[in-house]
N, C-alpha and C. Protein backbone atom coordinates (compact mmCIF):
# COMPACT_ATOMS: atom_id res chain seq x y z
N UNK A 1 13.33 51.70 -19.62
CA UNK A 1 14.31 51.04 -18.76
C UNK A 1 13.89 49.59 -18.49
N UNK A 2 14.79 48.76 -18.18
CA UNK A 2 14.79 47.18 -18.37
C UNK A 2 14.23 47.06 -16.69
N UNK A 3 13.45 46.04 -16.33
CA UNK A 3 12.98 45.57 -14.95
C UNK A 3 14.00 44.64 -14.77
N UNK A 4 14.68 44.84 -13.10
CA UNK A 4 14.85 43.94 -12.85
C UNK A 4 14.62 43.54 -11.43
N UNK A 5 15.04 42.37 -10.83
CA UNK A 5 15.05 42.07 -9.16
C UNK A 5 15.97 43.08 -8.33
N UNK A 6 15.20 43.80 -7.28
CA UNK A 6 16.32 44.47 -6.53
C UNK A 6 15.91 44.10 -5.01
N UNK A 7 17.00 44.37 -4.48
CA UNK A 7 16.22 44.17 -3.01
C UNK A 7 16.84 45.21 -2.02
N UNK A 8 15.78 45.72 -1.02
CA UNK A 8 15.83 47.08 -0.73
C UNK A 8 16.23 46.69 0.60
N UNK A 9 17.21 47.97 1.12
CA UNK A 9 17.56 47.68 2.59
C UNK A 9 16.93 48.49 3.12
N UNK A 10 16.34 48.97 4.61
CA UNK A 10 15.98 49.46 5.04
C UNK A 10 16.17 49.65 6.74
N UNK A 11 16.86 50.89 7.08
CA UNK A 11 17.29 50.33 8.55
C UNK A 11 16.39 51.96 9.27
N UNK A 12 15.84 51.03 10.37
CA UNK A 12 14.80 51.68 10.95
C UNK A 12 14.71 51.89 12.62
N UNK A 13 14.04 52.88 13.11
CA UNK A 13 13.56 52.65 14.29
C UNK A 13 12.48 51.57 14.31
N UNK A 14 12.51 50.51 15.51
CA UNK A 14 11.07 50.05 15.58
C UNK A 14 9.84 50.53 15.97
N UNK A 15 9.11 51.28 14.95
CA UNK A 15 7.68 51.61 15.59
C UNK A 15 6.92 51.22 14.82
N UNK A 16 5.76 51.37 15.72
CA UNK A 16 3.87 50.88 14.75
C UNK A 16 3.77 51.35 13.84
N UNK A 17 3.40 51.19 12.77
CA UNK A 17 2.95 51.73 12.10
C UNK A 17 3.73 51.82 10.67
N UNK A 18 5.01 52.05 10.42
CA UNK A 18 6.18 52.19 9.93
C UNK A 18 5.69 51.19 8.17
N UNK A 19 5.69 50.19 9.18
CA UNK A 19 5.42 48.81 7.80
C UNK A 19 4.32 48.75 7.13
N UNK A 20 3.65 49.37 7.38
CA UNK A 20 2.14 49.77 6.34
C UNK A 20 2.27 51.28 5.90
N UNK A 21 3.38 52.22 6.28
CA UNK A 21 3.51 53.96 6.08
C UNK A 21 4.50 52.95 4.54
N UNK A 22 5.13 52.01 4.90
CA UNK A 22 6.28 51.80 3.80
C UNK A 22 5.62 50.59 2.64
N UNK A 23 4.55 49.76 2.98
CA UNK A 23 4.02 49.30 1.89
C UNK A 23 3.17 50.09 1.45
N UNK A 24 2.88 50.99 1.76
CA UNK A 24 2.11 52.15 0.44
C UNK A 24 2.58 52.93 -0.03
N UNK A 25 4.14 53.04 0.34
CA UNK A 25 4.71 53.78 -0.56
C UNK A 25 4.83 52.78 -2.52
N UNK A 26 4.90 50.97 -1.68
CA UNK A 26 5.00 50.82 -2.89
C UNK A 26 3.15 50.48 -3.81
N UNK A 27 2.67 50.16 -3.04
CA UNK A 27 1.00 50.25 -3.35
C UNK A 27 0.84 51.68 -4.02
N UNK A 28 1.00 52.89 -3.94
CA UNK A 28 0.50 53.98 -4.72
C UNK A 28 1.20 53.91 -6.23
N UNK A 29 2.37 53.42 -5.87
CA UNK A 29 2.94 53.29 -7.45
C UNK A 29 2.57 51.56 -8.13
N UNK A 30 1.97 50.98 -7.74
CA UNK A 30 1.72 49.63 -8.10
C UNK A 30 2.76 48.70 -8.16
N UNK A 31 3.43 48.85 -7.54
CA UNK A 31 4.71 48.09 -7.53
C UNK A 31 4.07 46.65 -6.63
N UNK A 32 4.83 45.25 -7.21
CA UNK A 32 4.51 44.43 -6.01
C UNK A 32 5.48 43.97 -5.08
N UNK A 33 5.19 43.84 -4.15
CA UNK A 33 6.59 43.44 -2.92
C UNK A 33 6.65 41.96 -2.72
N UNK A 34 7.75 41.34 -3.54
CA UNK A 34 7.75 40.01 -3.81
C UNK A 34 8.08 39.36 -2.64
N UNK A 35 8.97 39.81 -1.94
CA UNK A 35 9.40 39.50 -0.75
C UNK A 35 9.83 40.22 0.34
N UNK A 36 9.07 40.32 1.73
CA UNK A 36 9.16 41.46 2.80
C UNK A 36 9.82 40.86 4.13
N UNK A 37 10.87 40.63 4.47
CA UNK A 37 11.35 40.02 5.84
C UNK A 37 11.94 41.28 6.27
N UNK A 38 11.18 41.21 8.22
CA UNK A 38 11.91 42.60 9.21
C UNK A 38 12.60 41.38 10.57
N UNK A 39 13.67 42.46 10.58
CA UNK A 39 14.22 41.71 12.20
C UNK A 39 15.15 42.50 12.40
N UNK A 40 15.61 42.21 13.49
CA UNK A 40 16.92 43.06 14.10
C UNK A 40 17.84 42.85 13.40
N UNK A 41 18.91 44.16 13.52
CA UNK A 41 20.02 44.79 12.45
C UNK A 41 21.39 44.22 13.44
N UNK A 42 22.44 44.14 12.47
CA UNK A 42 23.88 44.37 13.38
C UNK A 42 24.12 45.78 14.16
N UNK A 43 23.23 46.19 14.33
CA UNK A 43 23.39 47.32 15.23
C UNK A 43 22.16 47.12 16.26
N UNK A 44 22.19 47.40 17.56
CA UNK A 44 21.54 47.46 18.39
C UNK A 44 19.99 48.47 18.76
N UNK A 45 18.92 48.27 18.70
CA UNK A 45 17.36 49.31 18.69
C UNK A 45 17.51 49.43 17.08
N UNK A 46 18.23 48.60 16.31
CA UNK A 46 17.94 49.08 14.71
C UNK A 46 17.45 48.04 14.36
N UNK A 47 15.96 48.08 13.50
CA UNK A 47 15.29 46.76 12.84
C UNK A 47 15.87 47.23 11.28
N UNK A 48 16.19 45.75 10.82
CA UNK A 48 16.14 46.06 9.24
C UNK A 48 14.98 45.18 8.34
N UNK A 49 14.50 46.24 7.44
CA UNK A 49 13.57 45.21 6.55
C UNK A 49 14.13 44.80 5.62
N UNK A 50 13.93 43.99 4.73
CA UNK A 50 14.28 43.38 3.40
C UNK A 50 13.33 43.33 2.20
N UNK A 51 12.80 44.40 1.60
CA UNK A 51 12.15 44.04 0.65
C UNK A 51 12.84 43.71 -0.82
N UNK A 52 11.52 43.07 -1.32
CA UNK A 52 12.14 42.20 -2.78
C UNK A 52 11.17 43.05 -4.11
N UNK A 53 11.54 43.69 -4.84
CA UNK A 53 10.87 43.99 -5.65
C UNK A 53 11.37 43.84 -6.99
N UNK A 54 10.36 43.67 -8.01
CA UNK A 54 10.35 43.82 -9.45
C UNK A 54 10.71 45.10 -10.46
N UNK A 55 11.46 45.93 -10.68
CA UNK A 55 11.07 47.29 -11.33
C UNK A 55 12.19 47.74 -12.21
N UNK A 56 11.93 48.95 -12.53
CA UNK A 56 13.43 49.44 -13.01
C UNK A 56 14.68 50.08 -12.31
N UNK A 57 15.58 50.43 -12.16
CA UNK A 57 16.05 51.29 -11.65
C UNK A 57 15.81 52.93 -11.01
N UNK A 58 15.31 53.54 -12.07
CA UNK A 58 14.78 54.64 -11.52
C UNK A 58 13.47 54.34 -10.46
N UNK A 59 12.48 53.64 -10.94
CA UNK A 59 11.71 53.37 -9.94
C UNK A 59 11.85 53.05 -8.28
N UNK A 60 12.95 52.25 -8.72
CA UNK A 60 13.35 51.84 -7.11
C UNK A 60 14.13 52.96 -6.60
N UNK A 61 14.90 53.81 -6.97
CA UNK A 61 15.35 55.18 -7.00
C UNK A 61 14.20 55.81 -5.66
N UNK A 62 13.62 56.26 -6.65
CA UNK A 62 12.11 56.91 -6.61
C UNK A 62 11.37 56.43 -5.16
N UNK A 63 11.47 54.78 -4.90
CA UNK A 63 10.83 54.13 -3.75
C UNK A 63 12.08 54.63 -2.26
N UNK A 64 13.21 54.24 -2.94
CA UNK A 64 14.28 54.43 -1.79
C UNK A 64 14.07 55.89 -1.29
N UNK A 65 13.90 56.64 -1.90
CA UNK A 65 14.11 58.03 -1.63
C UNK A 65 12.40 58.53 -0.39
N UNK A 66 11.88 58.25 -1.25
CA UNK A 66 10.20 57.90 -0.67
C UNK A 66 10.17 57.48 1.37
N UNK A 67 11.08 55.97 0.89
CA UNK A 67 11.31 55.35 2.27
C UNK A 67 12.05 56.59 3.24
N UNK A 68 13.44 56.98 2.87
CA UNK A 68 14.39 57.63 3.40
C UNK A 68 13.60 59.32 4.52
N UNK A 69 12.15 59.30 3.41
CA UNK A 69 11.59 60.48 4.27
C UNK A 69 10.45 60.24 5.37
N UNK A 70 10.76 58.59 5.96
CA UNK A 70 9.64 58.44 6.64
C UNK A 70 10.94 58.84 7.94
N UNK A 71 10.00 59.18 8.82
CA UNK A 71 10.45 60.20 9.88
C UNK A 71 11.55 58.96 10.67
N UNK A 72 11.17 57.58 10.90
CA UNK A 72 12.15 56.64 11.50
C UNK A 72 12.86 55.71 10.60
N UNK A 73 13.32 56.27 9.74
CA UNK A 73 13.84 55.83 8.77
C UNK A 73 15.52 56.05 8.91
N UNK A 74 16.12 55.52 9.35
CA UNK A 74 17.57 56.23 9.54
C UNK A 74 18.43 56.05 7.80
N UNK A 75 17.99 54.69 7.43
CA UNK A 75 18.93 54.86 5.84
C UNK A 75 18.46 53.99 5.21
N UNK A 76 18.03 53.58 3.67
CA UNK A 76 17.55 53.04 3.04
C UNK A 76 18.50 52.63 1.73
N UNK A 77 18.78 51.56 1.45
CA UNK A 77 19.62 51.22 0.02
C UNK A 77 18.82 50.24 -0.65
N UNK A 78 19.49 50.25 -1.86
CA UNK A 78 18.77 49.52 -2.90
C UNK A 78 20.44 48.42 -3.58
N UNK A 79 19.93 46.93 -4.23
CA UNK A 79 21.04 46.36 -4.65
C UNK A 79 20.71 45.34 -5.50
N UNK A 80 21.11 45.45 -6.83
CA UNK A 80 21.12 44.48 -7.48
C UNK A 80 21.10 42.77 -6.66
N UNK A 81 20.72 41.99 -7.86
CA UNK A 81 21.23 40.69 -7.08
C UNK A 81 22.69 40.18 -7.00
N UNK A 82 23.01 40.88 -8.04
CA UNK A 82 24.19 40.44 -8.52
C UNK A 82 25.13 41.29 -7.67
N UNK A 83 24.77 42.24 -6.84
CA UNK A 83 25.59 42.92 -5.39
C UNK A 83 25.18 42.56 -3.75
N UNK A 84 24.59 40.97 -3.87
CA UNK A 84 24.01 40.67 -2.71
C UNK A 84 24.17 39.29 -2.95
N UNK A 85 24.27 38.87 -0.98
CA UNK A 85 24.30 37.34 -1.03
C UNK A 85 22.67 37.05 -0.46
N UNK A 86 22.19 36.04 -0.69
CA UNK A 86 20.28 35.85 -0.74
C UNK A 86 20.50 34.96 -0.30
N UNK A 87 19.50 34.46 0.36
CA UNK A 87 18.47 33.06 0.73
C UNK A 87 17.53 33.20 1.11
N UNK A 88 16.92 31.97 1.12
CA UNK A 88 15.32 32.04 1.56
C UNK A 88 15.41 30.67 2.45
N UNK A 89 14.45 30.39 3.23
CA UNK A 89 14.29 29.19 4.04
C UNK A 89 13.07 28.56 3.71
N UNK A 90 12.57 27.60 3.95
CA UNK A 90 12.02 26.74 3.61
C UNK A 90 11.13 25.23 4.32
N UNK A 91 10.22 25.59 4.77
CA UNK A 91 9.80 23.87 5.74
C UNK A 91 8.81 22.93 4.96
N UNK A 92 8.78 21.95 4.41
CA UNK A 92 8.37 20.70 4.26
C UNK A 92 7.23 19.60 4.96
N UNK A 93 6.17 20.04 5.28
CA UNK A 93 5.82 18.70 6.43
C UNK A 93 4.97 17.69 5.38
N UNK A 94 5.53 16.39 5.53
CA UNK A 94 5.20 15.46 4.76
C UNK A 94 4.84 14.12 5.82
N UNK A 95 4.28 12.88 4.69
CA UNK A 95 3.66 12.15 5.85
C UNK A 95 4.60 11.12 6.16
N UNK A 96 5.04 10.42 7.47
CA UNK A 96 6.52 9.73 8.40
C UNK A 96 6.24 8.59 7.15
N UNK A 97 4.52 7.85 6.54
CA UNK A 97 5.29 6.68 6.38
C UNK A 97 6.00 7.01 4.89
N UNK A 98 5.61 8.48 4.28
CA UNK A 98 6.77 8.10 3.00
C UNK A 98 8.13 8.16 3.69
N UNK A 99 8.55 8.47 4.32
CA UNK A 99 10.07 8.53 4.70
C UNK A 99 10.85 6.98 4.54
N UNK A 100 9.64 5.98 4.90
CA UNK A 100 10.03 4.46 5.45
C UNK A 100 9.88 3.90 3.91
N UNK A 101 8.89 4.34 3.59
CA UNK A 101 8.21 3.71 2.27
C UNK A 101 8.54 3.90 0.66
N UNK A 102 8.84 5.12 0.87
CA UNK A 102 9.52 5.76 -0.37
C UNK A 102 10.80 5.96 -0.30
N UNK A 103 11.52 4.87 -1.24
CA UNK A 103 13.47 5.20 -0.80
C UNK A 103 13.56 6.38 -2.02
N UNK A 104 12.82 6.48 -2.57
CA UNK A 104 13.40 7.94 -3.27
C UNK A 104 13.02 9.62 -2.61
N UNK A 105 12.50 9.42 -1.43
CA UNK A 105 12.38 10.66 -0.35
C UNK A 105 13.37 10.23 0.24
N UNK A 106 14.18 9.82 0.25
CA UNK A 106 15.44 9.84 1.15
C UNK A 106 16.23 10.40 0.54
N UNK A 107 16.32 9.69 -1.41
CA UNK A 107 17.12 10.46 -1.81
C UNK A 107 17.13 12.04 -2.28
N UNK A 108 16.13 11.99 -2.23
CA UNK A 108 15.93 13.58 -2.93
C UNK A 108 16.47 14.45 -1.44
N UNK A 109 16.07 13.89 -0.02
CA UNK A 109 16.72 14.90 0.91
C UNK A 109 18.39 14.77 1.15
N UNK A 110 18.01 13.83 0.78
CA UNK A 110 19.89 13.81 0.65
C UNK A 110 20.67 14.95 -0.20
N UNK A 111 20.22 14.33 -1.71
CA UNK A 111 20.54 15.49 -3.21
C UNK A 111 20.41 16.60 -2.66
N UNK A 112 19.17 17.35 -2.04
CA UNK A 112 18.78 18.99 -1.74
C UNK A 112 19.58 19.32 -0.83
N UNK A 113 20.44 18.45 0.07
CA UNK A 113 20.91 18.96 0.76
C UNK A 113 20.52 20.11 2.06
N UNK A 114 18.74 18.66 2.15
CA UNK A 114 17.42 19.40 3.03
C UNK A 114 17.96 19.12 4.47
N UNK A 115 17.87 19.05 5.30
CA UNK A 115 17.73 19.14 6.76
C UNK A 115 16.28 18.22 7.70
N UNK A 116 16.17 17.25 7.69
CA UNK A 116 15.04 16.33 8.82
C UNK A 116 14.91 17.61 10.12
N UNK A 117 14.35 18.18 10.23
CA UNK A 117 14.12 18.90 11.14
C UNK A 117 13.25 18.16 12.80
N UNK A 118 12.06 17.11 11.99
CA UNK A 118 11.73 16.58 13.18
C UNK A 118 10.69 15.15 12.42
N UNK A 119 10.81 14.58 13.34
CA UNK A 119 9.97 13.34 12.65
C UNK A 119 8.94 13.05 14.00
N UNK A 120 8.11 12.65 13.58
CA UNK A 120 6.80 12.12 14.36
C UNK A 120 5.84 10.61 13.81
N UNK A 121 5.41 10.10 14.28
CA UNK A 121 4.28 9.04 14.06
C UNK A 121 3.50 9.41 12.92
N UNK A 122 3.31 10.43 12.91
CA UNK A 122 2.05 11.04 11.25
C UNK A 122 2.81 12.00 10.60
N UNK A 123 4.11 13.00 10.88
CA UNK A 123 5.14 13.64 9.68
C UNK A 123 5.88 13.63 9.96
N UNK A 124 6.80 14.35 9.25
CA UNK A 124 8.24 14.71 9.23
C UNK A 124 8.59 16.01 8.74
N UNK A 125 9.19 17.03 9.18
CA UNK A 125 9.71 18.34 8.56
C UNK A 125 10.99 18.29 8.05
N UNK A 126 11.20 18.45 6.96
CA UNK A 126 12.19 18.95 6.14
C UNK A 126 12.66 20.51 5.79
N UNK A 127 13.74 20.88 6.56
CA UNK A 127 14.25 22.22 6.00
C UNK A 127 15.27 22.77 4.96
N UNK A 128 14.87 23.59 4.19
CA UNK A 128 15.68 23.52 2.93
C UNK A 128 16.24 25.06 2.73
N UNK A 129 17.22 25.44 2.82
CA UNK A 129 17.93 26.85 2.62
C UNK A 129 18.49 27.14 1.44
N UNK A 130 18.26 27.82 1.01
CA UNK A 130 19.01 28.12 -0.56
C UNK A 130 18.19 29.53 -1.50
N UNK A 131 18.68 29.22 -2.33
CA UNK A 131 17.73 30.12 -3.57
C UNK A 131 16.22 29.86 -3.64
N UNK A 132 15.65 30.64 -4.58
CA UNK A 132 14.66 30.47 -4.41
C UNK A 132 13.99 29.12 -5.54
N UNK A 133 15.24 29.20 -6.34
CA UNK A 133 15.11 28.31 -7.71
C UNK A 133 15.46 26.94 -7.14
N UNK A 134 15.78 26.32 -5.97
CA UNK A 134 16.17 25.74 -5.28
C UNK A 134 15.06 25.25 -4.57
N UNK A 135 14.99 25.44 -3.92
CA UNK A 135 13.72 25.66 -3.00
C UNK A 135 11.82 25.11 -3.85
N UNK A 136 11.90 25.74 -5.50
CA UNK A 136 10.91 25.35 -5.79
C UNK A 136 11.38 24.00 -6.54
N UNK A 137 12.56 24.09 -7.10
CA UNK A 137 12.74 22.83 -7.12
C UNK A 137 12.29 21.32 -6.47
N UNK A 138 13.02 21.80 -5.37
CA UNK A 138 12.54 20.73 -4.38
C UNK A 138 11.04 20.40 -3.91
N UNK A 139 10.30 21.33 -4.18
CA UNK A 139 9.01 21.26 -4.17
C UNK A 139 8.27 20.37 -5.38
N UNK A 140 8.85 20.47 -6.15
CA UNK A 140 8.59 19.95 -7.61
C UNK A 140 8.35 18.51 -7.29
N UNK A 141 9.99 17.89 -6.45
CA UNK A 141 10.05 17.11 -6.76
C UNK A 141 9.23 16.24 -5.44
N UNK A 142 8.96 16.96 -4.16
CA UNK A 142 8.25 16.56 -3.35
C UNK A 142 6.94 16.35 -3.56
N UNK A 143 6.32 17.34 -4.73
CA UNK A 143 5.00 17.31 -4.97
C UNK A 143 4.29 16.25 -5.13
N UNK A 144 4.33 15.39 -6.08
CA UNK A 144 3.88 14.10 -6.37
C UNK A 144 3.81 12.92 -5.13
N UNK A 145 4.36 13.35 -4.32
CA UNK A 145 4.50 12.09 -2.91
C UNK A 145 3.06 13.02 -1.93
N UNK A 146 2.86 14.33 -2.36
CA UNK A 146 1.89 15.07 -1.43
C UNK A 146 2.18 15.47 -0.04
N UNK A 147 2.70 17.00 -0.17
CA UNK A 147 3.13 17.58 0.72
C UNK A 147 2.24 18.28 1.67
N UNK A 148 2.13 18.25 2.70
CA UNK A 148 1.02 18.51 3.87
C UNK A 148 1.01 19.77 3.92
N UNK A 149 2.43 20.31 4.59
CA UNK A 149 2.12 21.92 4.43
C UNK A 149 3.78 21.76 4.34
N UNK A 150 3.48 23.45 3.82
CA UNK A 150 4.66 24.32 2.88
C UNK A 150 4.56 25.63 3.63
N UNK A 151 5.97 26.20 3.60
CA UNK A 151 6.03 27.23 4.07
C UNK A 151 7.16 27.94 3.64
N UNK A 152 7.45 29.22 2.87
CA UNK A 152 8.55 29.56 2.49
C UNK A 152 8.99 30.93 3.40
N UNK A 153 10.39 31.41 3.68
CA UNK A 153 10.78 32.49 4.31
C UNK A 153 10.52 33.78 3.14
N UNK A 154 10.80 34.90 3.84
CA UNK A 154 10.91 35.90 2.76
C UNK A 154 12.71 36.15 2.45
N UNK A 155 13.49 36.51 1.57
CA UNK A 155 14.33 37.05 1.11
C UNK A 155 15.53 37.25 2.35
N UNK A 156 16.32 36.61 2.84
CA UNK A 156 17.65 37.10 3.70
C UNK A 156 18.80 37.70 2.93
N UNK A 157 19.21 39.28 2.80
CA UNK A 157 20.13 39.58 2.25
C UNK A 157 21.59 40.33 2.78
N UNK A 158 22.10 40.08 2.52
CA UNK A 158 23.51 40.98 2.98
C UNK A 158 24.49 41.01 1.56
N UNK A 159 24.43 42.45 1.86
CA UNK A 159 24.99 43.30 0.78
C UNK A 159 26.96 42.47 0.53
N UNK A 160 27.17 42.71 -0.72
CA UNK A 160 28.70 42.16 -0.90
C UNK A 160 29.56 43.07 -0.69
N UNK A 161 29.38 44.11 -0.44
CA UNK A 161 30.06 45.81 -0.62
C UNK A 161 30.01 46.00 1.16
N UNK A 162 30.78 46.37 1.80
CA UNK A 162 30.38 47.36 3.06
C UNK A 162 29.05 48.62 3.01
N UNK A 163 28.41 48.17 3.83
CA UNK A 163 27.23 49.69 3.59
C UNK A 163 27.68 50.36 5.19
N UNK A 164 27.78 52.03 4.86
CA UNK A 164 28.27 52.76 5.85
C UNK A 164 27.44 53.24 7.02
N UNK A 165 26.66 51.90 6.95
CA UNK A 165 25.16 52.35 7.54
C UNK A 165 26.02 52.78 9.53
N UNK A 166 27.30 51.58 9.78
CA UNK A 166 27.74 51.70 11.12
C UNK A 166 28.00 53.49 12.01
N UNK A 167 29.31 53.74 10.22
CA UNK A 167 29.82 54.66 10.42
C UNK A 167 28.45 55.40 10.71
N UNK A 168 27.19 55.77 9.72
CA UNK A 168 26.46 57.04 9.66
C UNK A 168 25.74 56.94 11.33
N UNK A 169 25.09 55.65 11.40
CA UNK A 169 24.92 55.91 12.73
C UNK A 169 25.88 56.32 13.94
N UNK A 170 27.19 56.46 14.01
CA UNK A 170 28.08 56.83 14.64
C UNK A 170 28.12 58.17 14.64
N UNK A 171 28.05 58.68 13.98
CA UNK A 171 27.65 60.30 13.78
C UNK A 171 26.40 60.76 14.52
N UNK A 172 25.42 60.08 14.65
CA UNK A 172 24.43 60.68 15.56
C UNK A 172 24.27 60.13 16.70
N UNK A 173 25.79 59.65 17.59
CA UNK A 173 25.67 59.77 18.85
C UNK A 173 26.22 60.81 19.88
C-alpha cells in the first residue's frame, strides 16, 4: 500500500496521561507523528488533538482503532489531505535594523502575505499562516538576512465533510 499524509482527529476527555497512552500507540508501531496540536473542541469539556502522520491507509486504520479503545476517547477519525482544510502558523523574530535597512524584507513581507506582529529597538516578529510549503518558503527566503528565532505551529485541521462527532455526543446525554 502507497504512504500517504493523513491527519487524525481525535476528540477526548481531558485527562493526564491520555497524550503519552496515545503517542505510544504510534511509537510501538514506529510510526512518526509529524505534527501533534491539542486544544479545545466545538463542543464544550471536549479537547481535540490533531495528529499528522506519514503511513498507509490500513495502518492508520489500525492506529484509529487503537486510539478509539483508550478509555477517554469519545471518537477518533482519520482524513486524507485532500478531505481537510490545514494550516500551520508561524513566528519570525528578526533583527529591527533589517526592516529599515533591507528594502527587500519589506518586500518579501508584503509578497508572503506575513503579518508585523511587533517591532522593538533590537527585533521584529513576523507572523505567517498558511501551508506548510509556504511557511518554509518564507523561511528560505528570510534565511540569508539571519533569522533570530523560528517557531512553527503544529497542523490546524477541519474536516471538509460534516463529522457526526455533535450528533454522537448527543446520544450520551
Amino acid at each position: 500500500m502507497e504512504e500517504k499524509t493523513f491527519t487524525i482527529s481525535v476528540y477526548s476527555e481531558n485527562n493526564v496521561g491520555l497524550l503519552n497512552r496515545i503517542s505510544g500507540i504510534f511509537l510501538k508501531r514506529h510510526i512518526n507523528i509529524l505534527s501533534l496540536n491539542v486544544s479545545e473542541s466545538e463542543i464544550e469539556n471536549v479537547s481535540r488533538f490533531i495528529i499528522v502522520v506519514n503511513t498507509t491507509e490500513k495502518w492508520v486504520q489500525n492506529i484509529v482503532g487503537q486510539i478509539e479503545k483508550q478509555i477517554e476517547v469519545i471518537k477518533a477519525f482519520y482524513h486524507t489531505d485532500e478531505e481537510t482544510i490545514f494550516l500551520e502558523n508561524a513566528l519570525f523574530k528578526i533583527a529591527s535594523s533589517l526592516l529599515f535597512d533591507e528594502k527587500q524584507i519589506q518586500n518579501i513581507i508584503k509578497e508572503s502575505q506575513s503579518t508585523i506582529v511587533t517591532v522593538s529597538r533590537d527585533f521584529f516578529v513576523i507572523s505567517k499562516s498558511g501551508r506548510r510549503s509556504e511557511i518554509e518558503e518564507l523561511y528560505k527566503k528570510f534565511k540569508p538576512y539571519g533569522i533570530m528565532q523560528f517557531v512553527r505551529s503544529g497542523r490546524i485541521s477541519v474536516s471538509k465533510q460534516k463529522m457526526e462527532i455533535s450528533a454522537l455526543l448527543e446520544t450520551f446525554k
